[in-house]
Every structure is written in structure tokens, then in C-alpha cells.
Protein backbone atom coordinates (compact mmCIF):
# COMPACT_ATOMS: atom_id res chain seq x y z
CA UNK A 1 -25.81 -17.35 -28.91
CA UNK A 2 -24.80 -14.86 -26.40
CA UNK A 3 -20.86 -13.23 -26.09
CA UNK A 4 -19.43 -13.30 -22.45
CA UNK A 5 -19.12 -10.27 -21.03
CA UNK A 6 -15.89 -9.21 -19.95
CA UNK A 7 -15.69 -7.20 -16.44
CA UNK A 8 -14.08 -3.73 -16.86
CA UNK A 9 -13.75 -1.67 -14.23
CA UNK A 10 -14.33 2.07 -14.23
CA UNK A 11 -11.72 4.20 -15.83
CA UNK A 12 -13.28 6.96 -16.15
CA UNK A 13 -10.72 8.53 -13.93
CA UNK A 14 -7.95 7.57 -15.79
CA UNK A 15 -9.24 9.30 -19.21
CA UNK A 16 -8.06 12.54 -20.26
CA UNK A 17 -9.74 14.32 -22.94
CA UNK A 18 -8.66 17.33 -25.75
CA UNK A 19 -11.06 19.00 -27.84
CA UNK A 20 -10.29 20.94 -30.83
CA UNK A 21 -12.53 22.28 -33.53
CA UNK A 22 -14.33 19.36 -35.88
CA UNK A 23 -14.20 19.67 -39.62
CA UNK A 24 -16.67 19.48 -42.39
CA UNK A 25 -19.86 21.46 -42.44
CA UNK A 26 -21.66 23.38 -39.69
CA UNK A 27 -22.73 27.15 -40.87
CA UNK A 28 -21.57 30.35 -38.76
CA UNK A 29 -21.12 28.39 -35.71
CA UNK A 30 -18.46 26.09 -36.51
CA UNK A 31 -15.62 28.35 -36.34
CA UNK A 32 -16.05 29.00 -32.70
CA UNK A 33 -17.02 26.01 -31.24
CA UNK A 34 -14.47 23.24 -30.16
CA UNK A 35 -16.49 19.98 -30.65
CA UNK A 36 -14.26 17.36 -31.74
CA UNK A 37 -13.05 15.10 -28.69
CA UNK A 38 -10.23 13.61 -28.80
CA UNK A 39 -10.22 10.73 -25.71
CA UNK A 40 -6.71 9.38 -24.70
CA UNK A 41 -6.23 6.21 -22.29
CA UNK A 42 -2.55 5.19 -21.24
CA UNK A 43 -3.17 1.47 -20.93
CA UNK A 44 0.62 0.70 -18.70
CA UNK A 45 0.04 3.39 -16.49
CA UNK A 46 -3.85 2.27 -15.53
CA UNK A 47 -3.94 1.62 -11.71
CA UNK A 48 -7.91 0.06 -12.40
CA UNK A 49 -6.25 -2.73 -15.16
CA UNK A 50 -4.78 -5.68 -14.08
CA UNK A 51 -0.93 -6.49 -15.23
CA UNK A 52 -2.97 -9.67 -17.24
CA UNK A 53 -5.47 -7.45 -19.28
CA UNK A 54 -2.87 -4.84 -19.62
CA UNK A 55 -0.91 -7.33 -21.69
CA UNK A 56 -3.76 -8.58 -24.12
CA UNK A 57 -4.35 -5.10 -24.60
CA UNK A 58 -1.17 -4.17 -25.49
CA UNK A 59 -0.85 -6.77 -27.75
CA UNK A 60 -4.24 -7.15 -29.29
CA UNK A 61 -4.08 -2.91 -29.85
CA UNK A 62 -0.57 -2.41 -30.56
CA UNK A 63 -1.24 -1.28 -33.73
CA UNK A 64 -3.44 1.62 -32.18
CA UNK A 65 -1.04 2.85 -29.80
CA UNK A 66 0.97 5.94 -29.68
CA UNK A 67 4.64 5.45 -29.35
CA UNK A 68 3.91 7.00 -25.19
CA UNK A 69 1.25 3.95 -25.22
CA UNK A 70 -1.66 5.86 -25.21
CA UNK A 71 -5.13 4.52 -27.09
CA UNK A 72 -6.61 7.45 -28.64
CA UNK A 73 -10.43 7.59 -29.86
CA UNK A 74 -11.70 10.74 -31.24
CA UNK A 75 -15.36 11.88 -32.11
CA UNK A 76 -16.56 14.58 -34.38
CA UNK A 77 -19.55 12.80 -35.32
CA UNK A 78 -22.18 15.19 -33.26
CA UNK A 79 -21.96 19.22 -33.08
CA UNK A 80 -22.30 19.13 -29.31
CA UNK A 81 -18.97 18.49 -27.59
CA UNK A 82 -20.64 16.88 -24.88
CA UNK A 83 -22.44 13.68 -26.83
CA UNK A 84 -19.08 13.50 -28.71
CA UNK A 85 -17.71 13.14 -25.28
CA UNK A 86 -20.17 10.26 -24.80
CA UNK A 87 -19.45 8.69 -27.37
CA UNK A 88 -15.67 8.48 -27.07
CA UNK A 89 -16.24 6.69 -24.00
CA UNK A 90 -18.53 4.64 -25.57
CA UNK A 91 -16.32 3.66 -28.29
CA UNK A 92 -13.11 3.00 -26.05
CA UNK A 93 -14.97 0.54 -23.88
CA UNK A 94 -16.53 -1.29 -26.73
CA UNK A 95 -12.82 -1.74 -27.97
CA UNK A 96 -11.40 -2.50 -24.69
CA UNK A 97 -14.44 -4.73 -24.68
CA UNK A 98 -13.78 -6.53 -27.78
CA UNK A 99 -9.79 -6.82 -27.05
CA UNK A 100 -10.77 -8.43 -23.67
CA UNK A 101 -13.17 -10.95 -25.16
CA UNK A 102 -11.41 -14.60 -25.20
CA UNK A 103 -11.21 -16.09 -28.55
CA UNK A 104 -13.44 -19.12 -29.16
CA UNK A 105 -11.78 -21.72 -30.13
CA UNK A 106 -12.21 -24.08 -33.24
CA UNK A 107 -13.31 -27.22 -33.29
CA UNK A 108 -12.37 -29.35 -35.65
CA UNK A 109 -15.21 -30.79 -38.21
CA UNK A 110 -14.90 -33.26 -41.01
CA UNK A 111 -17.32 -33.11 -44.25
CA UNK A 112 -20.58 -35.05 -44.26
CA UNK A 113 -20.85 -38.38 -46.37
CA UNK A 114 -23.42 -36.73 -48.29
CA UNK A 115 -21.29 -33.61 -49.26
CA UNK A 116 -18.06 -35.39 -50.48
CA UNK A 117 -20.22 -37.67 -52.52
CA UNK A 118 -22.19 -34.64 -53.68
CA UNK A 119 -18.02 -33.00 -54.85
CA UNK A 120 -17.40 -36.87 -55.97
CA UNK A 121 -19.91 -36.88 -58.14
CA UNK A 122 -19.99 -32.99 -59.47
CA UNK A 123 -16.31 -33.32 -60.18
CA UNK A 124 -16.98 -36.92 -62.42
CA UNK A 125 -19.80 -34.59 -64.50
CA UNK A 126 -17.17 -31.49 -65.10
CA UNK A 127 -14.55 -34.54 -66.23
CA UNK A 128 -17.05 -35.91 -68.63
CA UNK A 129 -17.88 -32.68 -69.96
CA UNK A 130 -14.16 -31.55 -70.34
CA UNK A 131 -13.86 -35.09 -72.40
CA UNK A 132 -16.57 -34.46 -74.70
CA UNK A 133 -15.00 -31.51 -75.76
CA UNK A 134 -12.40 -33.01 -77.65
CA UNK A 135 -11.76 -33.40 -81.46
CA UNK A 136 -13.89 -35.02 -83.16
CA UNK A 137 -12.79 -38.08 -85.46
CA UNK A 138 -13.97 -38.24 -88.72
């Protein structure tokens, strides 16, 4: 069964980015070479978002906002700064994405015939059991 797809516009103009050298290994190179990305999206101040999706975001990502309200995604997955660019952007629409997404709701089921007789009858056998374990009188 397919998700829907939630439309989000372009926002690509609304990103701003920081790079800063990435940790772990990487020989000579690594000491020069800023490739960590750092991606940072103001959700209230996005002119593309409207006031609706704003709020859901807010409130479904609260707990991954900076106290300014930024969402901040960061890559250091890649050496080259560029593909951990990518991949930021990547990564913040698949959580915008999944923040977006309406929640299905539940419907209601009740348990088969079959499957409470099928407890019924389990729970009768674990009683008998239990009773058979008793003392014995001599």
C-alpha cells in the first residue's frame, strides 16, 4: 500500500548552510578540508510554507528545534562537501516529508470467534495444569 505524498514546495532558497571540518578518519587530507555540512531551515520565517504546515511542523519537530526555531541537519557521512550537501537536503525533506504526512487513523477491530475460543480454551489447559500441581494426598 502506497503513502500519500505530501506537496512541498521548493525551499531551497530559504536554506542556509555552514561547513566545518568532519571528524573521524580521513589520512593527510582531513585537516584541511571542511566537509561536514551543517544545513539550517527556520521553519516561522519560511515565505514558501503555509501558516497550516508551519504549525504541524512546529509541533511534530519541536523537539528538534533550536531555541531561534531553526531545524538543523548535518552530514559528515561522505568526504566530499558537496554530496554531504546533497544529502542534507535530502534528509531535511524526507523529515519535512514525514512531519507533513497525515496520520492514518485506527479503526477499531474486535477478535475473531476462532481466536477467543483458541485463548478460552489455552487458558482452561494452563488452569488444569496449575491444578495438577498440587499436593498430593496420601
Amino acid at each position: 500500500m502506497d503513502k500519500p505524498s505530501v506537496h512541498i514546495p521548493d525551499l531551497s532558497s530559504e536554506f542556509s548552510f555552514r561547513t566545518s571540518r568532519s571528524s573521524g578518519p580521513g589520512g593527510q587530507h582531513v585537516n584541511k578540508v571542511d566537509s561536514r555540512v551543517e544545513l539550517r531551515f527556520n521553519i516561522s520565517a519560511s515565505q514558501q510554507l503555509s501558516d497550516r504546515q508551519k504549525e504541524i511542523l512546529q509541533q511534530k519537530l519541536a523537539n528538534k528545534l533550536t531555541s531561534d526555531g531553526d531545524l538543523i541537519v548535518v552530514s559528515q557521512k561522505e568526504r566530499s562537501q558537496i554530496r554531504n550537501k546533497d544529502i542534507t537536503i535530502e534528509k531535511l525533506y524526507a523529515l519535512l516529508e514525514k512531519a507533513l504526512r497525515p496520520v492514518k487513523k485506527r479503526r477499531p477491530t474486535r477478535p475473531t470467534r476462532s481466536s477467543v475460543e483458541k485463548r478460552i480454551t489455552s487458558k482452561k489447559q494452563m488452569g488444569e495444569k496449575k491444578k495438577r500441581r498440587g499436593k498430593i494426598d496420601l
